[in-house]
PDB file of N, CA and C in Angstrom:
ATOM      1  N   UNK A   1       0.855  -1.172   0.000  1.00  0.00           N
ATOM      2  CA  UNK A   1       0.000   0.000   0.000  1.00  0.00           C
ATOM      3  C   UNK A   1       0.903   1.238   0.000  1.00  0.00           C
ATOM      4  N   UNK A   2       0.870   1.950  -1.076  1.00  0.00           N
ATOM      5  CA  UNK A   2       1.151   3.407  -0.668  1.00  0.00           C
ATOM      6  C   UNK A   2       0.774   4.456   0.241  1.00  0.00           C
ATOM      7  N   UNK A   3       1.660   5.752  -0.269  1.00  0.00           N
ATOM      8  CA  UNK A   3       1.087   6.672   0.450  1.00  0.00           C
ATOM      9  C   UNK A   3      -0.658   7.213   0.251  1.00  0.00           C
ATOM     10  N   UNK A   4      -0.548   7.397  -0.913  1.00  0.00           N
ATOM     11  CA  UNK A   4      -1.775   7.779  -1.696  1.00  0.00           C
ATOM     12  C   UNK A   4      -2.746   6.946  -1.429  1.00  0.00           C
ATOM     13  N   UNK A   5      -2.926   5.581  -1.626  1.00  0.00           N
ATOM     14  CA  UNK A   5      -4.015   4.594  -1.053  1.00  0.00           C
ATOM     15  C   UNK A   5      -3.984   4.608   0.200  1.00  0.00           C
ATOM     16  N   UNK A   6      -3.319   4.827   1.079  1.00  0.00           N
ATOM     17  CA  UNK A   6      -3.451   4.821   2.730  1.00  0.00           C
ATOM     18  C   UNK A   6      -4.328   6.249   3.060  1.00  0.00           C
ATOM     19  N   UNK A   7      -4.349   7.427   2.593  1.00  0.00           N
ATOM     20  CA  UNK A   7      -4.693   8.679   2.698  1.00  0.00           C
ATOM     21  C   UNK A   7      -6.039   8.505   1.983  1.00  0.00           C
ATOM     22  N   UNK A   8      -6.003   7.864   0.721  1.00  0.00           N
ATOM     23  CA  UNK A   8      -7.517   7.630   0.283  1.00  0.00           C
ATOM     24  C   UNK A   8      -8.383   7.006   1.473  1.00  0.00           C
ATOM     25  N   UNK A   9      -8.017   5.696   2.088  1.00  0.00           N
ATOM     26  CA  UNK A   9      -8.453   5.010   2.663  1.00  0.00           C
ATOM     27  C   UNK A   9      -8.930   5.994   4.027  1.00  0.00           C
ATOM     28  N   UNK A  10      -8.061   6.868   4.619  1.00  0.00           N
ATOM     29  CA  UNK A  10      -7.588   7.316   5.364  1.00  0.00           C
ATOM     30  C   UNK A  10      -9.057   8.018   5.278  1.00  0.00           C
ATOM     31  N   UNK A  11      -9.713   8.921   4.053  1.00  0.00           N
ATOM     32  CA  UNK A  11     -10.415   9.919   4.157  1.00  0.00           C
ATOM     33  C   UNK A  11     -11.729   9.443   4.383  1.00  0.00           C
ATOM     34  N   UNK A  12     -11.125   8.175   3.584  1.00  0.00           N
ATOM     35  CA  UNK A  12     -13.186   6.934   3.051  1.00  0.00           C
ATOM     36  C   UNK A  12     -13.382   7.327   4.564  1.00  0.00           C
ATOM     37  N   UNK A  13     -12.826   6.561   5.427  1.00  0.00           N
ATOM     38  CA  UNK A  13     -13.079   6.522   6.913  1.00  0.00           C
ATOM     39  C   UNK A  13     -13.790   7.694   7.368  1.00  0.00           C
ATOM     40  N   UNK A  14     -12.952   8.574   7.411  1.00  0.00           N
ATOM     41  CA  UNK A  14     -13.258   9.852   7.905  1.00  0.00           C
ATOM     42  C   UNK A  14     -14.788  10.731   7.694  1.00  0.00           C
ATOM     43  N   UNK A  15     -14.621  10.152   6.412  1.00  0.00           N
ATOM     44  CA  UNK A  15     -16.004  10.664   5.463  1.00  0.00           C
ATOM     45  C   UNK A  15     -16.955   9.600   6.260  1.00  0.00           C
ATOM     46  N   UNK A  16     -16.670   8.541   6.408  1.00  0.00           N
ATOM     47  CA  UNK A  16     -17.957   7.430   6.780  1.00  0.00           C
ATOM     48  C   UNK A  16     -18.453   7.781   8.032  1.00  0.00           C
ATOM     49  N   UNK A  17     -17.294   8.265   9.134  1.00  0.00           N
ATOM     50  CA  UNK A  17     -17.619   8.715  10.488  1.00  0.00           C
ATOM     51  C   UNK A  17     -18.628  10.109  10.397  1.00  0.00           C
ATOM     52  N   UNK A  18     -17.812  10.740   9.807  1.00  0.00           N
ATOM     53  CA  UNK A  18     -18.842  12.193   9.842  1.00  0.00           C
ATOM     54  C   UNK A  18     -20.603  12.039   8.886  1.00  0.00           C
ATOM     55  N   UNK A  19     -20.220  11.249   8.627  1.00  0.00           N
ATOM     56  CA  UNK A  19     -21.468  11.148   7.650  1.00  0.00           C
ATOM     57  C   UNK A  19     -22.400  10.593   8.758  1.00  0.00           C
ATOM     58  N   UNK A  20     -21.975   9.301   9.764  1.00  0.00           N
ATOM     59  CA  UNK A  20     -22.880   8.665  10.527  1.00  0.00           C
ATOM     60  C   UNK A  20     -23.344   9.681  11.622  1.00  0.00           C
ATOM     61  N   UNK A  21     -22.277  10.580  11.813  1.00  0.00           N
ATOM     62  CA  UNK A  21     -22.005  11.987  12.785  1.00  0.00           C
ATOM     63  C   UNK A  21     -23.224  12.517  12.680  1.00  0.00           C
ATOM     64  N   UNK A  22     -23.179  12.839  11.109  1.00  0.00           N
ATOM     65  CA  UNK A  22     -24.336  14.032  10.842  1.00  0.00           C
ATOM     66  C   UNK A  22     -25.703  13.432  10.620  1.00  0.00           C
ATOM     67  N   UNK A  23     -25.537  12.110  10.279  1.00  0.00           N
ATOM     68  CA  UNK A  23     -26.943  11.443  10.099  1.00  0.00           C
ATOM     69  C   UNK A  23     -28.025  11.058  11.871  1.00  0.00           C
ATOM     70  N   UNK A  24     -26.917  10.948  12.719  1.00  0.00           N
ATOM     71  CA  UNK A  24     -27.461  11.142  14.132  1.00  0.00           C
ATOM     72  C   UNK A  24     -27.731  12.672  14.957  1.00  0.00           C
ATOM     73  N   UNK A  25     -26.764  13.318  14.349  1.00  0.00           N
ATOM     74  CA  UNK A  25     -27.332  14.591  14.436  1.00  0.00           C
ATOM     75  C   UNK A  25     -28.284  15.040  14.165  1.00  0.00           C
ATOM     76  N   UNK A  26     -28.697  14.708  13.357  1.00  0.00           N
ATOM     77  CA  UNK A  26     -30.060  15.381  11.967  1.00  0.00           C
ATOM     78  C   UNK A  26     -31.307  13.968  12.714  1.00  0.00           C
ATOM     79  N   UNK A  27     -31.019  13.002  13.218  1.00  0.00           N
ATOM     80  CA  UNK A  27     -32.211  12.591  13.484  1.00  0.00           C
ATOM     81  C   UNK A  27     -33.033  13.092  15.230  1.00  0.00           C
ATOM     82  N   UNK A  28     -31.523  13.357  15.705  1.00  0.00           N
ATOM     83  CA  UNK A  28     -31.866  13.943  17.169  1.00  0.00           C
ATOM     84  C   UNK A  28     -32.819  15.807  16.847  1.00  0.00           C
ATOM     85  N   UNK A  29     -32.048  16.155  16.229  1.00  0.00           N
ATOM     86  CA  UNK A  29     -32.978  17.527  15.567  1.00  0.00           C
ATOM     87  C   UNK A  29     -34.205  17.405  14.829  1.00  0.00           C
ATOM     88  N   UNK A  30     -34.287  16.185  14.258  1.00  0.00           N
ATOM     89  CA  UNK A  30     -35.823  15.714  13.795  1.00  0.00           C
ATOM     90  C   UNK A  30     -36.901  15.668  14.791  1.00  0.00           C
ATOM     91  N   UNK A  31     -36.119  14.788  16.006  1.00  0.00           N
ATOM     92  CA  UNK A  31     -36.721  14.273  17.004  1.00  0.00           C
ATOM     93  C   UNK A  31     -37.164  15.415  18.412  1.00  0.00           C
ATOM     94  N   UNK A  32     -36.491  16.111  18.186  1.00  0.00           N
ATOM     95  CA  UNK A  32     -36.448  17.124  19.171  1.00  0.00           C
ATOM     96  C   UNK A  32     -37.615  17.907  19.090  1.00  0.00           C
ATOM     97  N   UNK A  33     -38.355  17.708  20.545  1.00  0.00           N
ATOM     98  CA  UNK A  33     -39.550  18.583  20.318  1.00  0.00           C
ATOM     99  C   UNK A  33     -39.200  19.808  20.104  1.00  0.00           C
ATOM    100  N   UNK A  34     -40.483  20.554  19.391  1.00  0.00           N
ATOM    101  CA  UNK A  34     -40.167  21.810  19.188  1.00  0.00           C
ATOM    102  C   UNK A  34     -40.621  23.109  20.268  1.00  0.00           C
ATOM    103  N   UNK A  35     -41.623  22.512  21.276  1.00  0.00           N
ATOM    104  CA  UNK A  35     -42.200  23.062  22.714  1.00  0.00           C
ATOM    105  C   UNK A  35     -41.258  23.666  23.233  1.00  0.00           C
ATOM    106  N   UNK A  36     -39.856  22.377  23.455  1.00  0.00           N
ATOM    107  CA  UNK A  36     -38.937  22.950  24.082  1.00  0.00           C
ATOM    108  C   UNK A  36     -37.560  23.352  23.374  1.00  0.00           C
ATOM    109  N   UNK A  37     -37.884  24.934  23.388  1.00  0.00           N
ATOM    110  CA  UNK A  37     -36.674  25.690  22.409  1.00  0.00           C
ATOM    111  C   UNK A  37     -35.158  25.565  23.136  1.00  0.00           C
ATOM    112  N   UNK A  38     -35.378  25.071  24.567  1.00  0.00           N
ATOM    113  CA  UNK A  38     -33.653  24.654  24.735  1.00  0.00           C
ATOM    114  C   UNK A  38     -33.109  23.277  23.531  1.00  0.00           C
ATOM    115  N   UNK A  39     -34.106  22.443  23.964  1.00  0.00           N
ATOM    116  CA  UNK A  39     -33.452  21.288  23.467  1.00  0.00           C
ATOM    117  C   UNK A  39     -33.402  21.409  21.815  1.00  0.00           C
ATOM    118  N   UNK A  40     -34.336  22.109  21.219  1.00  0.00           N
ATOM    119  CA  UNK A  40     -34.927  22.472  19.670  1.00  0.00           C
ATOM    120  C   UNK A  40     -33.633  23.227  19.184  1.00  0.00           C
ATOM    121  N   UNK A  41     -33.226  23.771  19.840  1.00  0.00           N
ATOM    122  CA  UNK A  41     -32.443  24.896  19.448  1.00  0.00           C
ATOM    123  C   UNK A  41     -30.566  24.438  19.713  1.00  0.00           C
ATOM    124  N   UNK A  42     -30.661  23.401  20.743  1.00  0.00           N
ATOM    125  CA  UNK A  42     -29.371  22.834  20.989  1.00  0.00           C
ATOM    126  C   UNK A  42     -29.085  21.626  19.880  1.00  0.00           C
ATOM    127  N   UNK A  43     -30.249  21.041  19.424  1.00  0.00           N
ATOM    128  CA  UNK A  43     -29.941  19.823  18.630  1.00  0.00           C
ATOM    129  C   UNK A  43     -29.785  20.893  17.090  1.00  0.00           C
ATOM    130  N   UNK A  44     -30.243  21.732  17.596  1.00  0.00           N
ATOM    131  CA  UNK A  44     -30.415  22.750  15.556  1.00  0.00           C
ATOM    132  C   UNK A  44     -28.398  23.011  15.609  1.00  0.00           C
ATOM    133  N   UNK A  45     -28.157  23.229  16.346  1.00  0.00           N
ATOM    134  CA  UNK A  45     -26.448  23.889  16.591  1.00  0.00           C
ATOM    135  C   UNK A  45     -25.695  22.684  16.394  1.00  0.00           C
ATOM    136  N   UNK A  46     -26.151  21.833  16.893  1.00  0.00           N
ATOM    137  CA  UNK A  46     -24.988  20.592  17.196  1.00  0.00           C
ATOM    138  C   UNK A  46     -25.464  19.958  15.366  1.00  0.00           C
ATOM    139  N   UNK A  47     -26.402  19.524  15.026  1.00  0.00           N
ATOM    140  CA  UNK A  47     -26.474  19.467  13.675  1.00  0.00           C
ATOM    141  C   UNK A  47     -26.315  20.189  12.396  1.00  0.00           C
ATOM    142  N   UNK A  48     -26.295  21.470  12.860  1.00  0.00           N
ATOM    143  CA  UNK A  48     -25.427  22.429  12.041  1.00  0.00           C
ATOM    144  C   UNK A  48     -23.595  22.198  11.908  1.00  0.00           C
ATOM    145  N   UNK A  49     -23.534  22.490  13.518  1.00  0.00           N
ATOM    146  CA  UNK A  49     -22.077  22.248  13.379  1.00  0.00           C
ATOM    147  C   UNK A  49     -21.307  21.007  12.877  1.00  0.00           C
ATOM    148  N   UNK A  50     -22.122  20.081  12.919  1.00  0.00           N
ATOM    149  CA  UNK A  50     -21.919  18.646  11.881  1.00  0.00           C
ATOM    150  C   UNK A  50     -21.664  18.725  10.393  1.00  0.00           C
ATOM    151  N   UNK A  51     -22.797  19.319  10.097  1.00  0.00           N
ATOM    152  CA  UNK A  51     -22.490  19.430   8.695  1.00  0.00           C
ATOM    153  C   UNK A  51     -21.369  20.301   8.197  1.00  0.00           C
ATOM    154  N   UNK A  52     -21.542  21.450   9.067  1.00  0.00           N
ATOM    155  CA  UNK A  52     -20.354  22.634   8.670  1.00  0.00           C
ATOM    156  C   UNK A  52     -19.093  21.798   8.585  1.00  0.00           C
ATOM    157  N   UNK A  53     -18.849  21.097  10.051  1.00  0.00           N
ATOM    158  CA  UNK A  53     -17.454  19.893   9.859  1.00  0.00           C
ATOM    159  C   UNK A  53     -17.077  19.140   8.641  1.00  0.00           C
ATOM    160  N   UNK A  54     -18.029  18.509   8.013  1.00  0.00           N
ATOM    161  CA  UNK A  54     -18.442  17.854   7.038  1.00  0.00           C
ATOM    162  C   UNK A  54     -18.483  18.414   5.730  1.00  0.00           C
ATOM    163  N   UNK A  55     -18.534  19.686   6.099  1.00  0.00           N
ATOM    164  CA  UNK A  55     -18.417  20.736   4.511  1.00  0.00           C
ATOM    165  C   UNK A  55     -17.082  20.827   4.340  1.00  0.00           C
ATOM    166  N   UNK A  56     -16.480  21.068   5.597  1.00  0.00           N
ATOM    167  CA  UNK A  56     -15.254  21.746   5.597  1.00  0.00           C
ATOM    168  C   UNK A  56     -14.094  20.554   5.126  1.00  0.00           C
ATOM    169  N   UNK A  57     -14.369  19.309   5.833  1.00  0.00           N
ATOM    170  CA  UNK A  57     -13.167  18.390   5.521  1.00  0.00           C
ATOM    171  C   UNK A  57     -13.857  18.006   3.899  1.00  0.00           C
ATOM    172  N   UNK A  58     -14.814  18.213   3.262  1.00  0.00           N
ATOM    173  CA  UNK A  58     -14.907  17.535   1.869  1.00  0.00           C
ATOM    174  C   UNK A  58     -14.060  18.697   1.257  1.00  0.00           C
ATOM    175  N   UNK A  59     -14.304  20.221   1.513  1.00  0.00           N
ATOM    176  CA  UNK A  59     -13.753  21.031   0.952  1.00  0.00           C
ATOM    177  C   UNK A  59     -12.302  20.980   1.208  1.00  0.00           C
ATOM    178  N   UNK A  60     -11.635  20.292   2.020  1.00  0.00           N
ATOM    179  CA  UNK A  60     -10.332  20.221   1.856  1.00  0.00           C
ATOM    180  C   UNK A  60      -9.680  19.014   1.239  1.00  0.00           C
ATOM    181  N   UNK A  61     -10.422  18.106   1.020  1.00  0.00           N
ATOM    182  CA  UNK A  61     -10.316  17.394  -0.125  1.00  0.00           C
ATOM    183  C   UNK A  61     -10.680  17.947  -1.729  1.00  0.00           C
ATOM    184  N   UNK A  62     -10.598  18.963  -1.891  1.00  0.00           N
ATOM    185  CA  UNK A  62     -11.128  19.315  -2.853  1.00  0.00           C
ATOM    186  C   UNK A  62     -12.751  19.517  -3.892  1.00  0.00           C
ATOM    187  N   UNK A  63     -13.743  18.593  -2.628  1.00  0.00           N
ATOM    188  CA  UNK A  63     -14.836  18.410  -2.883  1.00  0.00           C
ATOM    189  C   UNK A  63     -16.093  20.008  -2.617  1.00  0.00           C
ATOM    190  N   UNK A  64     -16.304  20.539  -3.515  1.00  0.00           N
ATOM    191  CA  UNK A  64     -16.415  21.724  -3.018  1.00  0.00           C
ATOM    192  C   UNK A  64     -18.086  22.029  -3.334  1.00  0.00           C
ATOM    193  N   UNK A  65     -18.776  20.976  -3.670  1.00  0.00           N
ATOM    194  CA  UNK A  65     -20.084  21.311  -4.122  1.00  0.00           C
ATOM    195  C   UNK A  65     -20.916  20.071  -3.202  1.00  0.00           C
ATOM    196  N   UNK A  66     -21.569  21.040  -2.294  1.00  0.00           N
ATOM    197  CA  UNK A  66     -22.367  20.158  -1.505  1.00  0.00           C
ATOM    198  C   UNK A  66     -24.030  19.711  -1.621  1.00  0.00           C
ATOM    199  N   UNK A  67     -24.520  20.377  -2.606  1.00  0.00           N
ATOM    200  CA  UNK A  67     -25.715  19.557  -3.118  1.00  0.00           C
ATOM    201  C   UNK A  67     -26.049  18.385  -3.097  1.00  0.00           C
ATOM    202  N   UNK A  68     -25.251  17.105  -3.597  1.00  0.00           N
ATOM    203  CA  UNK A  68     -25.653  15.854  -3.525  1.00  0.00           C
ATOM    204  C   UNK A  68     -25.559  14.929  -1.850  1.00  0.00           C
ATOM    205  N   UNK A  69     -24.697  16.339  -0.727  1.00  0.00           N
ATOM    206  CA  UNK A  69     -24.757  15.626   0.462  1.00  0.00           C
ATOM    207  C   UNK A  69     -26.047  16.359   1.110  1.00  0.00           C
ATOM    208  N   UNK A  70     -26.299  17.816   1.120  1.00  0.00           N
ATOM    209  CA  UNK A  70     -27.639  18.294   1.204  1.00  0.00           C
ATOM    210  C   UNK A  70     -29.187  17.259   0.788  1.00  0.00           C
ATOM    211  N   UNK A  71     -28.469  16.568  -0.331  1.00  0.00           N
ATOM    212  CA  UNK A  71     -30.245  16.178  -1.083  1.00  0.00           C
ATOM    213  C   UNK A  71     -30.087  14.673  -0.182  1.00  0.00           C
ATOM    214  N   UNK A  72     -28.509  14.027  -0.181  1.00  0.00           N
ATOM    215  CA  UNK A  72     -28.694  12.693   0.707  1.00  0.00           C
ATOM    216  C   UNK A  72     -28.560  12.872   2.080  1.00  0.00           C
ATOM    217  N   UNK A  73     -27.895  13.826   2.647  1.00  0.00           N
ATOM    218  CA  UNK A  73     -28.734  13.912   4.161  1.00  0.00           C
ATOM    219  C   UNK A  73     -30.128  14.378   4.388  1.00  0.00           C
ATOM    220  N   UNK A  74     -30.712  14.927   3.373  1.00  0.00           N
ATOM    221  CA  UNK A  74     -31.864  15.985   3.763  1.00  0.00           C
ATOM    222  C   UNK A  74     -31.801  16.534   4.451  1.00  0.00           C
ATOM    223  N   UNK A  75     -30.395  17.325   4.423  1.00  0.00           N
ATOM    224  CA  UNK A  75     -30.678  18.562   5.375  1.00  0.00           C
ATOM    225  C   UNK A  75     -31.126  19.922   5.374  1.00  0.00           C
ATOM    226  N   UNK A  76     -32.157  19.831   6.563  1.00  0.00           N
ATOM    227  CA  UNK A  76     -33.423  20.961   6.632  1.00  0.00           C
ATOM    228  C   UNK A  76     -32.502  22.287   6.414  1.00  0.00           C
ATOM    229  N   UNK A  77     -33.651  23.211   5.698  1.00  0.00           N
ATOM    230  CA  UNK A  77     -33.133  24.683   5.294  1.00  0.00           C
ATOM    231  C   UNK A  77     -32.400  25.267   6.459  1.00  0.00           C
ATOM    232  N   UNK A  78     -33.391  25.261   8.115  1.00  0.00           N
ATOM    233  CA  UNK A  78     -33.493  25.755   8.989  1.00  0.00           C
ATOM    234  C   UNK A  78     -31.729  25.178   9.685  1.00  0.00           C
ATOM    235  N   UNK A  79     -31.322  24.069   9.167  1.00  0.00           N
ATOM    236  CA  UNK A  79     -29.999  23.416   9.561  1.00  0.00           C
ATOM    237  C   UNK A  79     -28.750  24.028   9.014  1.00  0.00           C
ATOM    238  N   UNK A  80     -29.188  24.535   7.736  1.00  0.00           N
ATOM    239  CA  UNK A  80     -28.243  24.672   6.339  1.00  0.00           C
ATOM    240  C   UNK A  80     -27.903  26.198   6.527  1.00  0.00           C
ATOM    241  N   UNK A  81     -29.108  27.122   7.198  1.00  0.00           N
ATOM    242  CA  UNK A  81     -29.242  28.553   7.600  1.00  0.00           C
ATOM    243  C   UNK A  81     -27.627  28.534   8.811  1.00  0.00           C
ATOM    244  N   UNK A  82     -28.189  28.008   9.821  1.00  0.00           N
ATOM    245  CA  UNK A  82     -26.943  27.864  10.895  1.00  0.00           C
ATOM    246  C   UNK A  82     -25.459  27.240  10.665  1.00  0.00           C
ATOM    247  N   UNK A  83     -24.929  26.546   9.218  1.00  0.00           N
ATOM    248  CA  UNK A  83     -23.649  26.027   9.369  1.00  0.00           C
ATOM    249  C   UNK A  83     -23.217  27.336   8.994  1.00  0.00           C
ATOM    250  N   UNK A  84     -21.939  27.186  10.039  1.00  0.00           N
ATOM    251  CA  UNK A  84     -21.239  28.497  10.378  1.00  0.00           C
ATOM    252  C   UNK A  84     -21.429  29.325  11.374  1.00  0.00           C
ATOM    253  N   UNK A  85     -22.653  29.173  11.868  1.00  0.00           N
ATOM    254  CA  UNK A  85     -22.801  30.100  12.895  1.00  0.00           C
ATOM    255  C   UNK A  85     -22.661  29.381  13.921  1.00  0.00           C
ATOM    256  N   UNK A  86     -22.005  30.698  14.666  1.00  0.00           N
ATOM    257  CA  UNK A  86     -21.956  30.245  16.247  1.00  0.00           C
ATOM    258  C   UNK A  86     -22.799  30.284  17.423  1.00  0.00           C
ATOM    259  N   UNK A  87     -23.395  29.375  18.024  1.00  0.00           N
ATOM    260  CA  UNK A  87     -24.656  29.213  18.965  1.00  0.00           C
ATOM    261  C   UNK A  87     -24.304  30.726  19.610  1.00  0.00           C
ATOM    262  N   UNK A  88     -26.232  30.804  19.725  1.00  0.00           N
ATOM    263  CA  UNK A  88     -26.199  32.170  20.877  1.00  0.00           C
ATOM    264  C   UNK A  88     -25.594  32.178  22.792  1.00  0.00           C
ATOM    265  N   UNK A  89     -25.210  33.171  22.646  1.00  0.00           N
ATOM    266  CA  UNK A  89     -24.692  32.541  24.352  1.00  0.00           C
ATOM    267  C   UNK A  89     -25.617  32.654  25.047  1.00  0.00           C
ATOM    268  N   UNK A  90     -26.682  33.159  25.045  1.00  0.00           N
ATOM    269  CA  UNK A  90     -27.735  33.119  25.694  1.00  0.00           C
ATOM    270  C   UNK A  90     -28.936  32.334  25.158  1.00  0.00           C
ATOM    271  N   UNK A  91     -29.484  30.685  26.160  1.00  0.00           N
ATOM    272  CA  UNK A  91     -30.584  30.403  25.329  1.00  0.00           C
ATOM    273  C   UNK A  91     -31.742  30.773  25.349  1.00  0.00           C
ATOM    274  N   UNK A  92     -32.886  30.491  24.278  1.00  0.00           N
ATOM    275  CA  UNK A  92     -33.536  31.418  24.254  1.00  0.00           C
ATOM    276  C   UNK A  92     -34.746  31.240  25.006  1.00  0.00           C
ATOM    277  N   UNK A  93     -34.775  30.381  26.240  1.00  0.00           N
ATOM    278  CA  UNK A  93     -35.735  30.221  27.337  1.00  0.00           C
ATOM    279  C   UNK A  93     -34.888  31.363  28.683  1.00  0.00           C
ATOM    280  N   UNK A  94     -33.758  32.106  28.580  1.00  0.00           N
ATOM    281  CA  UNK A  94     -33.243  32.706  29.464  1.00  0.00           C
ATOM    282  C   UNK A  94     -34.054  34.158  29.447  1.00  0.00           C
ATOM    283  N   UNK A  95     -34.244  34.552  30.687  1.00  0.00           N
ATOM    284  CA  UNK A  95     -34.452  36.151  30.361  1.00  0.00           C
ATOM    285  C   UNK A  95     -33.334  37.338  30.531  1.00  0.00           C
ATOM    286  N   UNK A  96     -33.434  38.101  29.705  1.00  0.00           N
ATOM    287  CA  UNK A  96     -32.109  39.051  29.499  1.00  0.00           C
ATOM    288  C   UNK A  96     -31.556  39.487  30.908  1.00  0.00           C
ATOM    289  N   UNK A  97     -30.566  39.902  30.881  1.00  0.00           N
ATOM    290  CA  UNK A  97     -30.347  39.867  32.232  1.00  0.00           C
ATOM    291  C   UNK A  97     -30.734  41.281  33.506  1.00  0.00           C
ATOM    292  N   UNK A  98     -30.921  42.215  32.381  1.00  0.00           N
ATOM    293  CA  UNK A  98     -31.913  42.825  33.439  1.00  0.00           C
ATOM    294  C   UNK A  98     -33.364  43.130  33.985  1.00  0.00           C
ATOM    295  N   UNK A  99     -33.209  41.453  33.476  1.00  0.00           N
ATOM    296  CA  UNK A  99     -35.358  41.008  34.283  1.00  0.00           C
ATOM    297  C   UNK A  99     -34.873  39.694  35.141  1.00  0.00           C
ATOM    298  N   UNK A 100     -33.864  39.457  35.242  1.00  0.00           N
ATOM    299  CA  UNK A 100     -33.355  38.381  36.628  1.00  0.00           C
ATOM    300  C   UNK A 100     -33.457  39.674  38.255  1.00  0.00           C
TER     301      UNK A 100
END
């Protein structure tokens, strides 16, 4: 085995983990009631930040068009809105802090 087939191999992996990553992500955010905007809103971040991971290492493989992982994860608009962003520090069941 070479270098090149060990690094291929190397990525299959990598790709297979994040993929199972984001596919449990995206079902916990499916699953997540929407009543409760802590948990609604924590599974929306953590499945965002999945995919963003997932954008980022295909894009450093050179893979730079993410449509066909969008249409096979189905990932929601409302998911696709947040990669990149960084969770609010305040959640949004808190009251601002000068009504504590």
């Amino acid at each position: 085995m070479n270098v090149d087939q060990f690094l291929r191999g190397d990525s299959a992996a990598m790709f297979g983990k994040l993929g199972r990553d984001v596919e449990q992500a995206l079902a916990a955010y499916r699953a997540a009631p929407v009543e409760d905007a802590v948990v609604h809103t924590d599974t929306l971040y953590a499945a965002a930040d999945l995919v963003w991971r997932y954008f980022v290492v295909r894009e450093a493989c050179g893979l730079n068009e993410h449509t066909h992982v969008i249409e096979t994860y189905d990932i929601p608009p409302e998911v696709l809105a947040k990669v990149g962003v960084p969770r609010p520090k305040v959640r949004p069941d808190t009251p601002p802090a000068n009504d504590r």
